[in-house]
Protein backbone atom coordinates (compact mmCIF):
# COMPACT_ATOMS: atom_id res chain seq x y z
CA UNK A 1 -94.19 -0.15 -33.52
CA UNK A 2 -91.86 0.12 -35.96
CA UNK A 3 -90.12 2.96 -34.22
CA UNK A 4 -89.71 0.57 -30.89
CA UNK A 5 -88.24 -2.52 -33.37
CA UNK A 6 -85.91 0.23 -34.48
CA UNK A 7 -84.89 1.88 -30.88
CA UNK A 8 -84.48 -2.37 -30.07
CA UNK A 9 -81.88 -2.95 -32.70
CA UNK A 10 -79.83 0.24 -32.09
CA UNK A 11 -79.69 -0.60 -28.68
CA UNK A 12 -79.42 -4.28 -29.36
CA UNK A 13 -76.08 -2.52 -31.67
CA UNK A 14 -75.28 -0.21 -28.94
CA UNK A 15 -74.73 -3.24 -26.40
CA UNK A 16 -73.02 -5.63 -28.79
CA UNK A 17 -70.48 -2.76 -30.11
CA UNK A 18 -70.07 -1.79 -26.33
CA UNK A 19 -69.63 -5.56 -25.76
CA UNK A 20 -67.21 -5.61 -28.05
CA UNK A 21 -65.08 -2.39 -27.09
CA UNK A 22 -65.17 -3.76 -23.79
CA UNK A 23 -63.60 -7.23 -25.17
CA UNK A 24 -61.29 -5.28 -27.16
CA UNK A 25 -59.89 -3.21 -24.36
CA UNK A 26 -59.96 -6.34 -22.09
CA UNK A 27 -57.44 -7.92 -24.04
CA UNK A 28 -55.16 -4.83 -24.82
CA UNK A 29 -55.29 -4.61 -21.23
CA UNK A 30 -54.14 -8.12 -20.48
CA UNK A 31 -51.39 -7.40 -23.76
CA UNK A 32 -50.09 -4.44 -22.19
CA UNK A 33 -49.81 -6.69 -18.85
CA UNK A 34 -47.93 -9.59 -20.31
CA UNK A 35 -45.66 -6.90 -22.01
CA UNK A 36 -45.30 -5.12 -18.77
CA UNK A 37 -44.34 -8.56 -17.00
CA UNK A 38 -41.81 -9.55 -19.86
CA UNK A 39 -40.11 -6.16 -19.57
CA UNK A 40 -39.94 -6.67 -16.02
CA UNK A 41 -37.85 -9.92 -16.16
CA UNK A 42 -35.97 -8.54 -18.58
CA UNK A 43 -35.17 -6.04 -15.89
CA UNK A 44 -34.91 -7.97 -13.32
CA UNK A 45 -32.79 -10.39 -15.46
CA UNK A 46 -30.47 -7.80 -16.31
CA UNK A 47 -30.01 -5.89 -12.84
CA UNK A 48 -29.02 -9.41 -11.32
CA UNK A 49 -26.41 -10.47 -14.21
CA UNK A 50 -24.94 -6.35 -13.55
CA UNK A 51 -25.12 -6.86 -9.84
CA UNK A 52 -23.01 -10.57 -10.76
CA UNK A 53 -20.68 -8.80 -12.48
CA UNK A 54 -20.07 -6.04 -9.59
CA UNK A 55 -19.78 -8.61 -7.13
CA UNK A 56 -16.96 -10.10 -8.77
CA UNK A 57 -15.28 -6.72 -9.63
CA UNK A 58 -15.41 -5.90 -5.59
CA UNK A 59 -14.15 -9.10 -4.78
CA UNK A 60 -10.95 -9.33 -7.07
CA UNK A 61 -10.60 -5.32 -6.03
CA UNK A 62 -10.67 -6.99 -2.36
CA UNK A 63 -8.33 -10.06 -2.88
CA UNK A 64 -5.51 -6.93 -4.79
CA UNK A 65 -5.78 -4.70 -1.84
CA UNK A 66 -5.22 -7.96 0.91
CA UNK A 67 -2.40 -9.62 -1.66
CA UNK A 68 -0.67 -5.71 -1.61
CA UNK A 69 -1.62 -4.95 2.33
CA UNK A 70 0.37 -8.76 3.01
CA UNK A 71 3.20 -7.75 0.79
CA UNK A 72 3.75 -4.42 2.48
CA UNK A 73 3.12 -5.87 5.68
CA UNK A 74 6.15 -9.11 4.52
CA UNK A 75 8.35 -5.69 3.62
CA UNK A 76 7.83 -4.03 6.99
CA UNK A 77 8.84 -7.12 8.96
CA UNK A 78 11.69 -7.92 6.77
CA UNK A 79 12.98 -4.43 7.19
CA UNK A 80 13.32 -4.23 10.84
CA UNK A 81 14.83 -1.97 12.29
CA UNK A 82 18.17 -2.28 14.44
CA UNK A 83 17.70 -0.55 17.88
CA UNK A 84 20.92 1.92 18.34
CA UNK A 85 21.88 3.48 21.70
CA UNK A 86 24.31 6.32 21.48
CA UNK A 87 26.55 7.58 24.55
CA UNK A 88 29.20 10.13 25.02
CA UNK A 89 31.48 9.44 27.57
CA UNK A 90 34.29 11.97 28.10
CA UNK A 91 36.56 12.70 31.83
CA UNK A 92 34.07 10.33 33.47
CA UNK A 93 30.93 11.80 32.26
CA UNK A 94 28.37 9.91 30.35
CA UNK A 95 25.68 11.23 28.47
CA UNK A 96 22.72 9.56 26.41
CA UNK A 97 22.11 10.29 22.75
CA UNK A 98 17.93 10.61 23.59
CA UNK A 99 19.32 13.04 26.13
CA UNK A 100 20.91 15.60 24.50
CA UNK A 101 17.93 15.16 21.84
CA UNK A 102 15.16 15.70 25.25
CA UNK A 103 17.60 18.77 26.23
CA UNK A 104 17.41 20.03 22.91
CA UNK A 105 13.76 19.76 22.13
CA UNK A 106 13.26 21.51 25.21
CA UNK A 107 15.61 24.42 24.63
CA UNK A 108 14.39 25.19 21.24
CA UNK A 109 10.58 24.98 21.89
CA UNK A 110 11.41 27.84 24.83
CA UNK A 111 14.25 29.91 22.42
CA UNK A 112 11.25 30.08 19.76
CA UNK A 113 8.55 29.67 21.32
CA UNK A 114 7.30 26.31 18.82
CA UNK A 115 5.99 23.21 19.16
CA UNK A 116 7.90 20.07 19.15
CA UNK A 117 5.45 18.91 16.36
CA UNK A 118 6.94 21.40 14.53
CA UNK A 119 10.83 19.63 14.54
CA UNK A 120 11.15 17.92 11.24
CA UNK A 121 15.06 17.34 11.55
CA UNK A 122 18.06 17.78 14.66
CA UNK A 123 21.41 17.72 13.66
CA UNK A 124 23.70 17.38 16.70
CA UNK A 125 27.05 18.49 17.07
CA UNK A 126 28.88 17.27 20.21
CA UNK A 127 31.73 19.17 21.97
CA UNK A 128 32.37 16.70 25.05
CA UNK A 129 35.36 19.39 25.62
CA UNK A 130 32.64 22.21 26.03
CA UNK A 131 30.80 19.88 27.84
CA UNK A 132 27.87 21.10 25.50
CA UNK A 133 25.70 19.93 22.21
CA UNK A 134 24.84 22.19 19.35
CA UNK A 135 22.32 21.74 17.31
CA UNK A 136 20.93 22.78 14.50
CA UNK A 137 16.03 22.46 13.91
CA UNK A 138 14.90 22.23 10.50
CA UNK A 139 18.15 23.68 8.89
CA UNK A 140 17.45 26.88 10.43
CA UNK A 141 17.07 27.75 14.03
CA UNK A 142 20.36 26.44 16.21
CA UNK A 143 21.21 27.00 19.74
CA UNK A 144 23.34 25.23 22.48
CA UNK A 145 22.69 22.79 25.36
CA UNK A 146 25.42 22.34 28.46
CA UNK A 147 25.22 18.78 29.98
C-alpha cells in the first residue's frame, strides 16, 4: 500500500510538473507571438514610411523631367525654322534647289552603289554655264549632274 501512495504522488508530481511545463511553454508561446506581431508592425511601419519616401522621390523625378520636356519643347517652338526655297535661273532655265539635291542623291547612290541613308552631307556647286551641278557626299565621293 505504501508502494501505490508512492506511485500516486509521483504521478500526482508527474502531472503537476507536466502541468506546469505545459503552462510554461503556453506562455513563451504567446511571448514569442506578441514579439512576432510587434516586429511585424515595426515592419510594416517601416516599409510604408520607405515606400512614402519613394513616392515622393518619383514624383519630384516626374515634375523635373515634365518642367525640362516643357522647356525644350518652349526652345523648339521659339526656334522655328524659316522655310527657304532656292532656284537657279540662267538663259530661261529654272531649276529647283531640292532638284539638283533629288538628281544628286540619285546619281551617287548608282556611281557607288550606297544608300541614301548613308549621305551625311552634299555640298553643291552650281555651273548654270555648264548647265550642270557638282557635288561633293560626305567630303569624299563627288560626281556631276546635267539639268
Amino acid at each position: 500500500m505504501a508502494r501505490k501512495r508512492t506511485l500516486a504522488k509521483v504521478t500526482a508530481k508527474t502531472e503537476a510538473a507536466a502541468a506546469e511545463t505545459a503552462k510554461a511553454a503556453a506562455e513563451k508561446t504567446e511571448a514569442v507571438k506578441e514579439a512576432a506581431v510587434e516586429k511585424t508592425e515595426a515592419v510594416k511601419e517601416a516599409v510604408a514610411e520607405k515606400t512614402e519616401e519613394v513616392k515622393a522621390a518619383v514624383k519630384e523625378a516626374a515634375e523635373k523631367t515634365v518642367k525640362t520636356a516643357k522647356k525644350t519643347a518652349a526652345k523648339k517652338t521659339a526656334k522655328k525654322e524659316i522655310k527657304v526655297r532656292t532656284f537657279v535661273q540662267y538663259f530661261g532655265k529654272e531649276v529647283e534647289e531640292k532638284d539638283m539635291i533629288a538628281a544628286v542623291k540619285k546619281d551617287w547612290t548608282k556611281a557607288n552603289g550606297k544608300k541614301v541613308g548613308d549621305i551625311k552631307d552634299i555640298t553643291l556647286y552650281v555651273k548654270p554655264e555648264e548647265a550642270a551641278v557638282y557635288y561633293v557626299v560626305n567630303g569624299t565621293d563627288s560626281g556631276k549632274v546635267a539639268y
